[in-house]
Protein backbone atom coordinates (compact mmCIF):
# COMPACT_ATOMS: atom_id res chain seq x y z
CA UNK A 1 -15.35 25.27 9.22
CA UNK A 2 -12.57 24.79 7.09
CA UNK A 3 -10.94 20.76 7.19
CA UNK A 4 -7.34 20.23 5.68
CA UNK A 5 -6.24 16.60 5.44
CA UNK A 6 -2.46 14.97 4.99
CA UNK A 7 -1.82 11.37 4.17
CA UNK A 8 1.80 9.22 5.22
CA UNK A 9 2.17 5.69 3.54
CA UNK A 10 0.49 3.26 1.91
CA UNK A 11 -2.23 3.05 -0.74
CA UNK A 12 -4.88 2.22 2.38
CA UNK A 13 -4.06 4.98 3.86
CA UNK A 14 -5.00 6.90 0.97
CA UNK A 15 -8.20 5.19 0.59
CA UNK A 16 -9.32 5.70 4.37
CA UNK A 17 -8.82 9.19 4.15
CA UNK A 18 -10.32 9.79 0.93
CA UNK A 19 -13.35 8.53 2.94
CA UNK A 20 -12.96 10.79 5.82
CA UNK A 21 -12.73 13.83 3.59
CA UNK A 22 -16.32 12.63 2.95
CA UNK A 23 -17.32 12.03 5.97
CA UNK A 24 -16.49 15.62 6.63
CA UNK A 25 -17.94 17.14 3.44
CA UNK A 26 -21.31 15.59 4.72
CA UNK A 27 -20.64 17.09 8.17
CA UNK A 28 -20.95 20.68 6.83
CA UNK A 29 -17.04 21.00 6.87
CA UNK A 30 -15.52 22.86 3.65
CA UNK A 31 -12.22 20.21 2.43
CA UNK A 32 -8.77 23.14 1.97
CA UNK A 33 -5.42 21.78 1.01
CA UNK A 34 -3.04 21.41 3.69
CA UNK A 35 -0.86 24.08 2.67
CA UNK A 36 -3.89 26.45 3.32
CA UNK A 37 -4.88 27.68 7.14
CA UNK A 38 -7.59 25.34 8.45
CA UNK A 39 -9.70 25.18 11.99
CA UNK A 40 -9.10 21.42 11.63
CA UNK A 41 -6.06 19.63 10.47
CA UNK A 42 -6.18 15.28 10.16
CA UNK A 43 -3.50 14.07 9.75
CA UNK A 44 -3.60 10.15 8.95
CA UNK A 45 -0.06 8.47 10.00
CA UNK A 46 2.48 5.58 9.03
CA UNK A 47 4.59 3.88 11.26
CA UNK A 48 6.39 1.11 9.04
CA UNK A 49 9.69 2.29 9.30
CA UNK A 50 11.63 4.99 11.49
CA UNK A 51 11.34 7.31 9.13
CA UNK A 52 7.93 7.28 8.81
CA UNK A 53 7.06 8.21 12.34
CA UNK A 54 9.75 10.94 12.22
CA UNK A 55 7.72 12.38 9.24
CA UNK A 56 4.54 12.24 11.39
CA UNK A 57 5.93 14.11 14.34
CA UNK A 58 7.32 16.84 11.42
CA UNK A 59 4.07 16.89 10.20
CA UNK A 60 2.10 17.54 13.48
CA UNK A 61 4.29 19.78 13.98
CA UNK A 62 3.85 21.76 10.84
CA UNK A 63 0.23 21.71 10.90
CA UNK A 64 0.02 23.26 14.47
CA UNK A 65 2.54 26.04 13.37
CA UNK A 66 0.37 26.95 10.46
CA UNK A 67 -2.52 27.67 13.03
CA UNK A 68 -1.78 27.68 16.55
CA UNK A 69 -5.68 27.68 17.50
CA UNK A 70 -6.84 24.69 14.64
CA UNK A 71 -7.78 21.67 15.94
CA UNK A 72 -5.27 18.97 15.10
CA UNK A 73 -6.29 15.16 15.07
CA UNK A 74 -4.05 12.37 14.64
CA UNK A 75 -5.08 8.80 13.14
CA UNK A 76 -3.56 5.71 11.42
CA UNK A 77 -1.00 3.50 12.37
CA UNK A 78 1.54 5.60 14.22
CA UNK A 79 -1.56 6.85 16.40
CA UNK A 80 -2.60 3.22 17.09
CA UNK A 81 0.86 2.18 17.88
CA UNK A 82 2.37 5.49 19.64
CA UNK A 83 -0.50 7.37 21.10
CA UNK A 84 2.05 8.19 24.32
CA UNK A 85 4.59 10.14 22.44
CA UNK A 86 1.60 11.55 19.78
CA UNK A 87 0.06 13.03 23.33
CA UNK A 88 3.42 14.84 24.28
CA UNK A 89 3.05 17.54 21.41
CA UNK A 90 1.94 20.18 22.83
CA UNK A 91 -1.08 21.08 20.16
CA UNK A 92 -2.58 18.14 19.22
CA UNK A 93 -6.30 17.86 20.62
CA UNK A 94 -7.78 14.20 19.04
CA UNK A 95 -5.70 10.87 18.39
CA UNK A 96 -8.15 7.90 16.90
CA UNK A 97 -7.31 4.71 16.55
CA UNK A 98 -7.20 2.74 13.47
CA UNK A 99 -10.67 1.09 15.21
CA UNK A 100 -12.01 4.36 15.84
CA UNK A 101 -12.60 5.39 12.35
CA UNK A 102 -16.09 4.18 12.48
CA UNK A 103 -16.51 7.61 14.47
CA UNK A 104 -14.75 10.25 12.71
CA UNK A 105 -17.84 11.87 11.89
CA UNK A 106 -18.81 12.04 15.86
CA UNK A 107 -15.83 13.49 16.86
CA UNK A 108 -15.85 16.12 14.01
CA UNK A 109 -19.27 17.17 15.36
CA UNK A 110 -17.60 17.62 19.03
CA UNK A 111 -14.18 19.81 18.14
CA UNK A 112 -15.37 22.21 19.64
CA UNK A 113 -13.97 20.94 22.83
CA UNK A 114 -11.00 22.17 24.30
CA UNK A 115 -9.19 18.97 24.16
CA UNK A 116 -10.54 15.38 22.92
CA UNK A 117 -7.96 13.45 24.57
CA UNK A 118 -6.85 9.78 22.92
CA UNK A 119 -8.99 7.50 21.69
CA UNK A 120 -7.16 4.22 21.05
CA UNK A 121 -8.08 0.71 21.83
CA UNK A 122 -5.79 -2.22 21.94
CA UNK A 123 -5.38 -4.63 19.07
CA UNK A 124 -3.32 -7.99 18.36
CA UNK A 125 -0.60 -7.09 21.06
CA UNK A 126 2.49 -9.62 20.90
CA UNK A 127 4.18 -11.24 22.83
CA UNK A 128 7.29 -12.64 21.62
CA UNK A 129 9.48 -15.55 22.55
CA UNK A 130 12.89 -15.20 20.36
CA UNK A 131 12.72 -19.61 19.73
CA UNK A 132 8.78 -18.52 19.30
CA UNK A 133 7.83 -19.07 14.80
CA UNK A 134 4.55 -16.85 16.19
CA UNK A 135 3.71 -14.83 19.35
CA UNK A 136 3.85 -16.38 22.37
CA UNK A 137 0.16 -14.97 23.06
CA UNK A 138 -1.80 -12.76 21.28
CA UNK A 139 -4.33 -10.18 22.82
CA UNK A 140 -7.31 -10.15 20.13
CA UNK A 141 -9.61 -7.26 21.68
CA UNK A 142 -10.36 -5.49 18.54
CA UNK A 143 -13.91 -5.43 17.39
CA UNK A 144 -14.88 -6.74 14.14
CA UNK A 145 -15.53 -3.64 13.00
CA UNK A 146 -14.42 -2.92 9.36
CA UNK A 147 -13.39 1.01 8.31
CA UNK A 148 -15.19 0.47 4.44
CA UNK A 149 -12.93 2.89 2.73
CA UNK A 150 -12.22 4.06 -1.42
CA UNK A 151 -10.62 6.85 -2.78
CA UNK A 152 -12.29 9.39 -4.94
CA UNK A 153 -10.39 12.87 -6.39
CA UNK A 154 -8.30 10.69 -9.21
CA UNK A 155 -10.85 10.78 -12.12
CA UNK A 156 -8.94 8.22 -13.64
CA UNK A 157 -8.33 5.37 -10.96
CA UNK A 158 -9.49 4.44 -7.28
CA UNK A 159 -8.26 2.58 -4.32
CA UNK A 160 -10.63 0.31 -2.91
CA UNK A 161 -9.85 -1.58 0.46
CA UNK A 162 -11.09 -4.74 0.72
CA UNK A 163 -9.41 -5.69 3.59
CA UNK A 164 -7.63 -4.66 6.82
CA UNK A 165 -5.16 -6.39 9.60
CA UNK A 166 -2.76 -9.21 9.39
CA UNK A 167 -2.17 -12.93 10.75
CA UNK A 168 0.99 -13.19 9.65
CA UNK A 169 3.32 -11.90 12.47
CA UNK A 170 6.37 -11.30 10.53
CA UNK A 171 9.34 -10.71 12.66
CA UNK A 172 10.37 -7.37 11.44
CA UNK A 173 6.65 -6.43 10.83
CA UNK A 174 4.33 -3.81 13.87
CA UNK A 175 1.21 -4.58 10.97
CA UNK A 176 -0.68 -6.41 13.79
CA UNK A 177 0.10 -3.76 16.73
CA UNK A 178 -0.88 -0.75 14.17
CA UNK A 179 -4.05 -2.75 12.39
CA UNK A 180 -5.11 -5.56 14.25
CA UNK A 181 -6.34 -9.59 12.98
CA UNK A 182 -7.19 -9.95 9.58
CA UNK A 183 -10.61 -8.75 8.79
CA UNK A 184 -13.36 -7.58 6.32
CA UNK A 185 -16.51 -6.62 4.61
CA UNK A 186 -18.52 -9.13 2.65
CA UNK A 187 -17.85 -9.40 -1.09
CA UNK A 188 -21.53 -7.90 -1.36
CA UNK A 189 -20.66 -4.77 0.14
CA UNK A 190 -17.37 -4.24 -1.17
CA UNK A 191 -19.34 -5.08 -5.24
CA UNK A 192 -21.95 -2.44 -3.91
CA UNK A 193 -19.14 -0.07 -3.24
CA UNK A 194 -17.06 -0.77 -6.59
CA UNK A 195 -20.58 -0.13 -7.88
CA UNK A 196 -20.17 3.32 -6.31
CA UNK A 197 -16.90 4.03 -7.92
CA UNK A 198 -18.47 3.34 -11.24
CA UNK A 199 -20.80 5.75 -11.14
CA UNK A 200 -18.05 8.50 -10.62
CA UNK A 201 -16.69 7.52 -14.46
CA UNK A 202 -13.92 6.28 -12.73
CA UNK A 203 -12.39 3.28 -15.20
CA UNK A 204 -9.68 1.60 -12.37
CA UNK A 205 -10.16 0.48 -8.98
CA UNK A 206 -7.15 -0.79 -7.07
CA UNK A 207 -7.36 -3.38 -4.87
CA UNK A 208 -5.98 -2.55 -1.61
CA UNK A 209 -5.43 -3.73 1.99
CA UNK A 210 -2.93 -5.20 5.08
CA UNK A 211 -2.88 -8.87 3.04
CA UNK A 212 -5.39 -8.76 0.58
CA UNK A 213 -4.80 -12.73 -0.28
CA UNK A 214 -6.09 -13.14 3.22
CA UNK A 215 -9.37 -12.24 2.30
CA UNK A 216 -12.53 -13.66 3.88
CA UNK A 217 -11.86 -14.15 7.32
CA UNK A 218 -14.60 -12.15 8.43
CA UNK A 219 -17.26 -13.64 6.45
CA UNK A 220 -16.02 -17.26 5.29
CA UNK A 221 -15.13 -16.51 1.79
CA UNK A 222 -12.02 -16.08 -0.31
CA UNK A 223 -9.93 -13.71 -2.54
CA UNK A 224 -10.93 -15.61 -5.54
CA UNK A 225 -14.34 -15.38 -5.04
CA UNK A 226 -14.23 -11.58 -4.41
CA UNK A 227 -12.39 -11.15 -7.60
CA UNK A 228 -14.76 -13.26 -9.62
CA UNK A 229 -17.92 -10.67 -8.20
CA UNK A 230 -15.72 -7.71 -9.43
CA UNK A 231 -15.18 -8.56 -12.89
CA UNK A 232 -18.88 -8.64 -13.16
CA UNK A 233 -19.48 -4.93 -12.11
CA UNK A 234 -20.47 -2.85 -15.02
CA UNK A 235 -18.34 0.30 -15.85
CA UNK A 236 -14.96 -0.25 -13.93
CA UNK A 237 -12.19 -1.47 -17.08
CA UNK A 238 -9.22 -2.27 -14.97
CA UNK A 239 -9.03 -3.82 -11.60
CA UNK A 240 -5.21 -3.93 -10.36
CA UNK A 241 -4.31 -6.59 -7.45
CA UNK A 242 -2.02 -4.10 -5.39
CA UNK A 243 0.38 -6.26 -3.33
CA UNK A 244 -0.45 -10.18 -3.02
CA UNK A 245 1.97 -12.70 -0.31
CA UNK A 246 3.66 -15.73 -2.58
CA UNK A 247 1.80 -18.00 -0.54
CA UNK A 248 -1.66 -16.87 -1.13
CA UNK A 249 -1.06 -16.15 -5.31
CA UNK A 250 -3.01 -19.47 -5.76
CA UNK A 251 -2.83 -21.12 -9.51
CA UNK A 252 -6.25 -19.99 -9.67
CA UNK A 253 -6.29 -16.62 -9.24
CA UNK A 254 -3.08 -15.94 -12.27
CA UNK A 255 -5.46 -18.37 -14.49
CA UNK A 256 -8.50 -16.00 -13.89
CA UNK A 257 -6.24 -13.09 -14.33
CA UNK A 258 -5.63 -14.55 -17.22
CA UNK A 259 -8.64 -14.99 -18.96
CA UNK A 260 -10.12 -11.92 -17.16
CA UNK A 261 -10.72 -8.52 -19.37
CA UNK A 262 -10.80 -6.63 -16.93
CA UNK A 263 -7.99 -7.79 -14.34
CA UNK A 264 -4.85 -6.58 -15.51
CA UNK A 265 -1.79 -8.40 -15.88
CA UNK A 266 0.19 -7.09 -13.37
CA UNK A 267 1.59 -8.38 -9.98
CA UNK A 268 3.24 -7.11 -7.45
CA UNK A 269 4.61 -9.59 -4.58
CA UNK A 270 6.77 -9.08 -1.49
CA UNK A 271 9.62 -11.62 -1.89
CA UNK A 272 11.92 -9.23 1.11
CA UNK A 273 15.08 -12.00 0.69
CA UNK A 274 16.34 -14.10 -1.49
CA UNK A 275 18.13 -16.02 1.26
CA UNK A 276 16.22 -18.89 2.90
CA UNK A 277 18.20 -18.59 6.12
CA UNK A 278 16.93 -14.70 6.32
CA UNK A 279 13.02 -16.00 5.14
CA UNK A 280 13.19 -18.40 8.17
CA UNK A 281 14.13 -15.20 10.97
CA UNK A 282 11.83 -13.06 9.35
CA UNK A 283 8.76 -15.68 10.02
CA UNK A 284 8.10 -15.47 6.57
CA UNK A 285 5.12 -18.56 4.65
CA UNK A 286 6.72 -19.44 2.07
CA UNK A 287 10.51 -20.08 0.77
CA UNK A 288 12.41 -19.60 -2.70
CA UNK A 289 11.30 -22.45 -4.30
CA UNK A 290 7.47 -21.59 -4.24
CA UNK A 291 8.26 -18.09 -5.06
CA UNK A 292 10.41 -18.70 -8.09
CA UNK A 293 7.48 -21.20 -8.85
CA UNK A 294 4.91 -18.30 -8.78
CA UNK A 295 7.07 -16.21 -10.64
CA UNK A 296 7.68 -18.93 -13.05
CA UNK A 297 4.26 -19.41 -13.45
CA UNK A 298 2.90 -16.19 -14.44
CA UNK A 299 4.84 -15.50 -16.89
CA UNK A 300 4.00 -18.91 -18.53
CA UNK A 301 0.60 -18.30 -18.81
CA UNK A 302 0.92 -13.98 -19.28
CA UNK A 303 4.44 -13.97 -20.76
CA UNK A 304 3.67 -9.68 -20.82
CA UNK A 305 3.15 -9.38 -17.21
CA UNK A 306 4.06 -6.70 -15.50
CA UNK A 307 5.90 -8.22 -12.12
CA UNK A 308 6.87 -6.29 -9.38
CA UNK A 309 8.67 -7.38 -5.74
CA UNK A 310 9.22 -5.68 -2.49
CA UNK A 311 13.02 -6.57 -0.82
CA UNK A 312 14.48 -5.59 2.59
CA UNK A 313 18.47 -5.59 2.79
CA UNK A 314 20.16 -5.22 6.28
CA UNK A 315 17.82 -7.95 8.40
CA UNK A 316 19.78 -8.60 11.11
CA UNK A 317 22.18 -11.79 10.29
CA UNK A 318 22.42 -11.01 7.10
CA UNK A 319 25.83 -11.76 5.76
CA UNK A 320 27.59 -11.18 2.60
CA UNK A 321 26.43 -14.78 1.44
CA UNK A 322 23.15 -14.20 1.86
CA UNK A 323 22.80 -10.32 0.66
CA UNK A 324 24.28 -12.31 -2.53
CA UNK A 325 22.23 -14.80 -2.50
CA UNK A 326 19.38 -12.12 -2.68
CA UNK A 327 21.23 -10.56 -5.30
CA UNK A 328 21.43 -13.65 -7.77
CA UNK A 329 18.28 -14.61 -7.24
CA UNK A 330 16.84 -11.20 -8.27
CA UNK A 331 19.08 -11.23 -11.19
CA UNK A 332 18.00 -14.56 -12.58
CA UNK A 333 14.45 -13.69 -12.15
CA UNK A 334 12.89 -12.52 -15.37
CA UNK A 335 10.92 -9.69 -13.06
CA UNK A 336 10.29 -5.81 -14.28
CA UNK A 337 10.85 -3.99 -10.88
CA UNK A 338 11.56 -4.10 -7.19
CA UNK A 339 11.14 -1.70 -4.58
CA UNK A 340 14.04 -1.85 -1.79
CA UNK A 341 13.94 -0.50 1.67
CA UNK A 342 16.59 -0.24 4.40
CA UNK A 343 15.52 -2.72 7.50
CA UNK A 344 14.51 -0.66 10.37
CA UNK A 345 14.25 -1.86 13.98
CA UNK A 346 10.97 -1.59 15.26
CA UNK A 347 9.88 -2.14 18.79
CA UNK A 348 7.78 -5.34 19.92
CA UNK A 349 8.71 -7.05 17.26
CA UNK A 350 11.25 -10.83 17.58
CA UNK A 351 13.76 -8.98 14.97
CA UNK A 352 14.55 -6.16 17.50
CA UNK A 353 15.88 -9.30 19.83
CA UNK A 354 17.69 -10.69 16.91
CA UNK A 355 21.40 -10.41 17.41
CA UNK A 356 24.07 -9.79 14.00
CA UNK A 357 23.12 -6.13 13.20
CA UNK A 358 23.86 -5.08 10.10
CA UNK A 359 25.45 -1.46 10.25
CA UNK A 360 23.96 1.46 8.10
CA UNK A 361 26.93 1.89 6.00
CA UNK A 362 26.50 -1.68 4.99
CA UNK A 363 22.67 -1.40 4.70
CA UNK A 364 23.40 1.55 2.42
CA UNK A 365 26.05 0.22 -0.06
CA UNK A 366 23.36 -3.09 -0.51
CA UNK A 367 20.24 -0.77 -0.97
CA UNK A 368 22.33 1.16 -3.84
CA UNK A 369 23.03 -2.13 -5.64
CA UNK A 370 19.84 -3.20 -5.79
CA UNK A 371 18.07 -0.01 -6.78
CA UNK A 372 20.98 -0.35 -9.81
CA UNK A 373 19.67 -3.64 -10.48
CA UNK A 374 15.91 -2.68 -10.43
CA UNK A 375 16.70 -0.15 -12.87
CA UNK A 376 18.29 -2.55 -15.24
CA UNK A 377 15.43 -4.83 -15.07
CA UNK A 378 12.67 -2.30 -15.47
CA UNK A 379 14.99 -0.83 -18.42
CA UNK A 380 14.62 -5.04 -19.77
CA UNK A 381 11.16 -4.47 -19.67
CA UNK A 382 10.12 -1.48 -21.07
CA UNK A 383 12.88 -2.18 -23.93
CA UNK A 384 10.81 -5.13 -24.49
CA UNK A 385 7.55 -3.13 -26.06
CA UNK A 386 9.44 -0.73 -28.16
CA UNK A 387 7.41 -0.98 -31.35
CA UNK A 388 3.93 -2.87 -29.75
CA UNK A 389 0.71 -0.68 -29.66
CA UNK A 390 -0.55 -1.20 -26.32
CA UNK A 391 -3.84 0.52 -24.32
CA UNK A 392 -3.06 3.22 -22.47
CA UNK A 393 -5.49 4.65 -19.49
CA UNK A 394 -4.45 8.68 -19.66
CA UNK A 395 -4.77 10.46 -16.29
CA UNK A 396 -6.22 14.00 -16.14
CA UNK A 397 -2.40 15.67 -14.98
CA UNK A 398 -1.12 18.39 -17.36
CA UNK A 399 2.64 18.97 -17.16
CA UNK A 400 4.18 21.05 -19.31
CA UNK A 401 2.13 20.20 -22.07
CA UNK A 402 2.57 16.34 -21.10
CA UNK A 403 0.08 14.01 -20.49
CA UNK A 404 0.75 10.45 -18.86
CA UNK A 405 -0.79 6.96 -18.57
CA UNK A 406 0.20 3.21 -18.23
CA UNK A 407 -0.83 0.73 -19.95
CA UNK A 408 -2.22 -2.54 -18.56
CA UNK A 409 0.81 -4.22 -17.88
CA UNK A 410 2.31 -0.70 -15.69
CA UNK A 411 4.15 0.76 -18.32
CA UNK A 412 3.82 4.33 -18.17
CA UNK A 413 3.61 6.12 -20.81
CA UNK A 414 4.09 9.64 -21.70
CA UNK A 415 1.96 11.71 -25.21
CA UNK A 416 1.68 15.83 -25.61
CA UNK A 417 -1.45 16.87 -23.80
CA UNK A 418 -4.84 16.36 -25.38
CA UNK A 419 -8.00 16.97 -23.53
CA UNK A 420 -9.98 14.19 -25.47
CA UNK A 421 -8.10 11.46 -23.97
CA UNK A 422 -8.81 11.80 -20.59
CA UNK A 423 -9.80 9.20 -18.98
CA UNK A 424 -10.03 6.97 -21.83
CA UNK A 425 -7.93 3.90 -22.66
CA UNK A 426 -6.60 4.59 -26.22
CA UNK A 427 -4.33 2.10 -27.90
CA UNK A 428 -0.46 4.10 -28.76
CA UNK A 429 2.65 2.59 -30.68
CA UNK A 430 5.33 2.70 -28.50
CA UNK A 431 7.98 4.13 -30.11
CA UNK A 432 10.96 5.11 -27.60
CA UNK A 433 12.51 5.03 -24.30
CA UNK A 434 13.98 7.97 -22.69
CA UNK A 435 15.96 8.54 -20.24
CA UNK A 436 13.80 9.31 -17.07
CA UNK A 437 12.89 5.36 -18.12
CA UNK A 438 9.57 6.38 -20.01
CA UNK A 439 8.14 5.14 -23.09
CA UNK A 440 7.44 7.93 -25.51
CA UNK A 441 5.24 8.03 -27.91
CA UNK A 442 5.39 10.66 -31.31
């Protein structure tokens, strides 16, 4: 039987179906692209903004029209969260549950059935109070059962999940509707799977997760120490932190960094405002002055970090003053990206209660100025290794005769194509920047 596979969001996602297409390799099942007809279509969902589950629904959609009679299951976080409206298109026979993973291989080995039905359970629902800092009650039913997941199919890099749910009950955030309480494997199985990856020849693992600084719930121990195991593993040359909260970027873990040879210096930290009224209604841990400290910090002790933010413009009650506000602050940060997205109302959450709506025209004209700004820093950046000979890790793409790779501070980097540098990290002169914002190298 023929299994095609599509993937919405974020770098988890990727992971956890990497692992499924696995699972269903060892099931008998032969893996086709999406594009191609299949008797089984997954389809692994994203519900962090609007948008997102619209793209879902087009994708269900798609898949059934590309083969009436295929089977089409439904997973991830818009499954978990919207299971109801998932079960109104007419077509789909199996929606899992972010818990149900665990049984993907079960369910693969019954499609036979006419119809599977929904399979969801119930995680962290919330109940919010709009004078409530955190839900008003939380319904913890989820097991403690952790979805080990890594991605495999890049021969140059691999995401590795070392951690799933969130705590944190931001206001604008479904994170603990869609994934549950913050959870985990031990550091002993997640060094056995990096382990894994190794043997593969892969040289990067990504670090990846809900809020990966919240590490150790599970099994009483911490980021740091998980980090510390990793470096150790033999074969794996980069390890990238994927997305770390302000609050839990402890001293210790940019000193290790640091010092590390295999931990790259490279951050990349939600800040979402610069405005400490708009931190306080989003329920966010920390406010400017510890960020700008951790900023601050890093590049004290790795003055050629890469940093990176993420920043939400349009939270409800977010005036001119403070949409500038966010706007100096980025400016005056000595930073080498951020990524920007449009605030979108999500249900069950306190910022769909919040009053002040920003309108989409306004939302709009403050995305385009910071994506202008974003560009000017990352332009900074790049500018700032013209002339340095840095390590590049070259991935296995051929376009038009190009080959590309980033070095350990995220700089990609872009050399004609020569087969003997896959997968290697091979130190280059940097010798221009071009216009698509790429150092190029003769």
């Amino acid at each position: 039987m023929k299994v095609a596979f599509y993937t919405l969001g974020c770098k988890l996602n990727y992971a956890e179906t990497s692992t499924l297409q696995r699972v269903a390799v060892e099931n008998g099942y032969n893996v086709v692209p999406f594009s191609n007809s299949a008797d089984v279509y997954v389809i692994n969902t994203c519900t962090v903004t609007d948008i997102a589950d619209k793209k879902c629904r087009n994708i269900i959609r798609k898949s059934i029209k590309q083969n009436s009679k295929a089977k089409v299951i439904v997973t991830g976080c818009y499954a978990q969260t919207n299971s109801d409206e998932i079960s109104k298109i007419e077509g789909v026979s199996l929606i899992i549950g972010n818990t149900e993973k665990n049984k993907f291989a079960s369910y693969l080995n019954n499609i036979s059935d006419n119809h599977l039905g929904c399979h969801t359970e119930p995680l962290s629902v919330a109940y919010f109070d709009s004078n409530e800092a955190i839900p008003k009650q939380v319904q913890n039913n989820e097991k403690n059962d952790f979805f080990a997941a890594y991605s495999i199919g890049d021969r140059t890099r691999s995401f590795l999940k070392v951690q799933d749910g969130c705590n944190y009950f931001c206001a604008y955030c479904t994170i603990p509707l869609a994934r549950g309480r913050s959870r985990n494997a031990s550091i002993n199985e997640i060094v056995n799977q990096a382990n894994e990856i190794a043997k593969k020849n892969i040289k990067e693992i990504v670090l990846t997760g809900i809020n990966i600084g919240d590490f150790g719930h599970t099994t009483n121990e911490t980021f740091f120490e998980l980090i510390k195991e990793l470096d150790k593993v033999n074969g794996i040359e980069r390890y990238r932190i994927s997305s770390i909260e302000p609050d839990l970027l402890k001293s210790e873990i940019i000193d290790f960094v640091k010092t590390s040879k295999k931990f790259v210096p490279h951050f990349h930290i939600p800040l979402q405002s610069g405005s400490e009224n708009i931190l306080k209604l989003m329920k966010r841990k920390y406010n400017i002055t510890l960020f700008t400290e951790r900023i601050n910090y890093i590049l004290k002790v790795m003055p050629n970090a890469c940093i990176g933010l993420d920043v939400i413009v349009g939270f409800p009650g977010e005036s001119e003053i403070e949409f500038n506000e966010t706007y100096s602050l980025l400016k005056s940060l000595n930073i080498s990206y951020f990524h920007v997205f449009s605030y979108s109302e999500r249900e069950n959450t306190l910022s769909a209660k919040l009053p002040n709506k920003v309108t989409p025209i306004e939302k709009e004209k403050r995305s385009k100025l910071l994506h202008q700004l974003s560009e000017e820093k990352k332009t900074i950046f790049y500018r700032k290794f013209i002339g340095n000979e840095l390590g590049v890790l070259f991935e296995s793409k051929n376009k038009d005769g190009k080959m590309y790779g980033f070095t350990d501070n995220y700089i990609k980097v872009e050399v004609p194509f020569v087969k003997e540098l896959l997968n290697k990290i091979t130190k280059v002169k940097l010798l221009e920047f071009d216009k698509e914002k790429m150092i190029v190298i003769g």
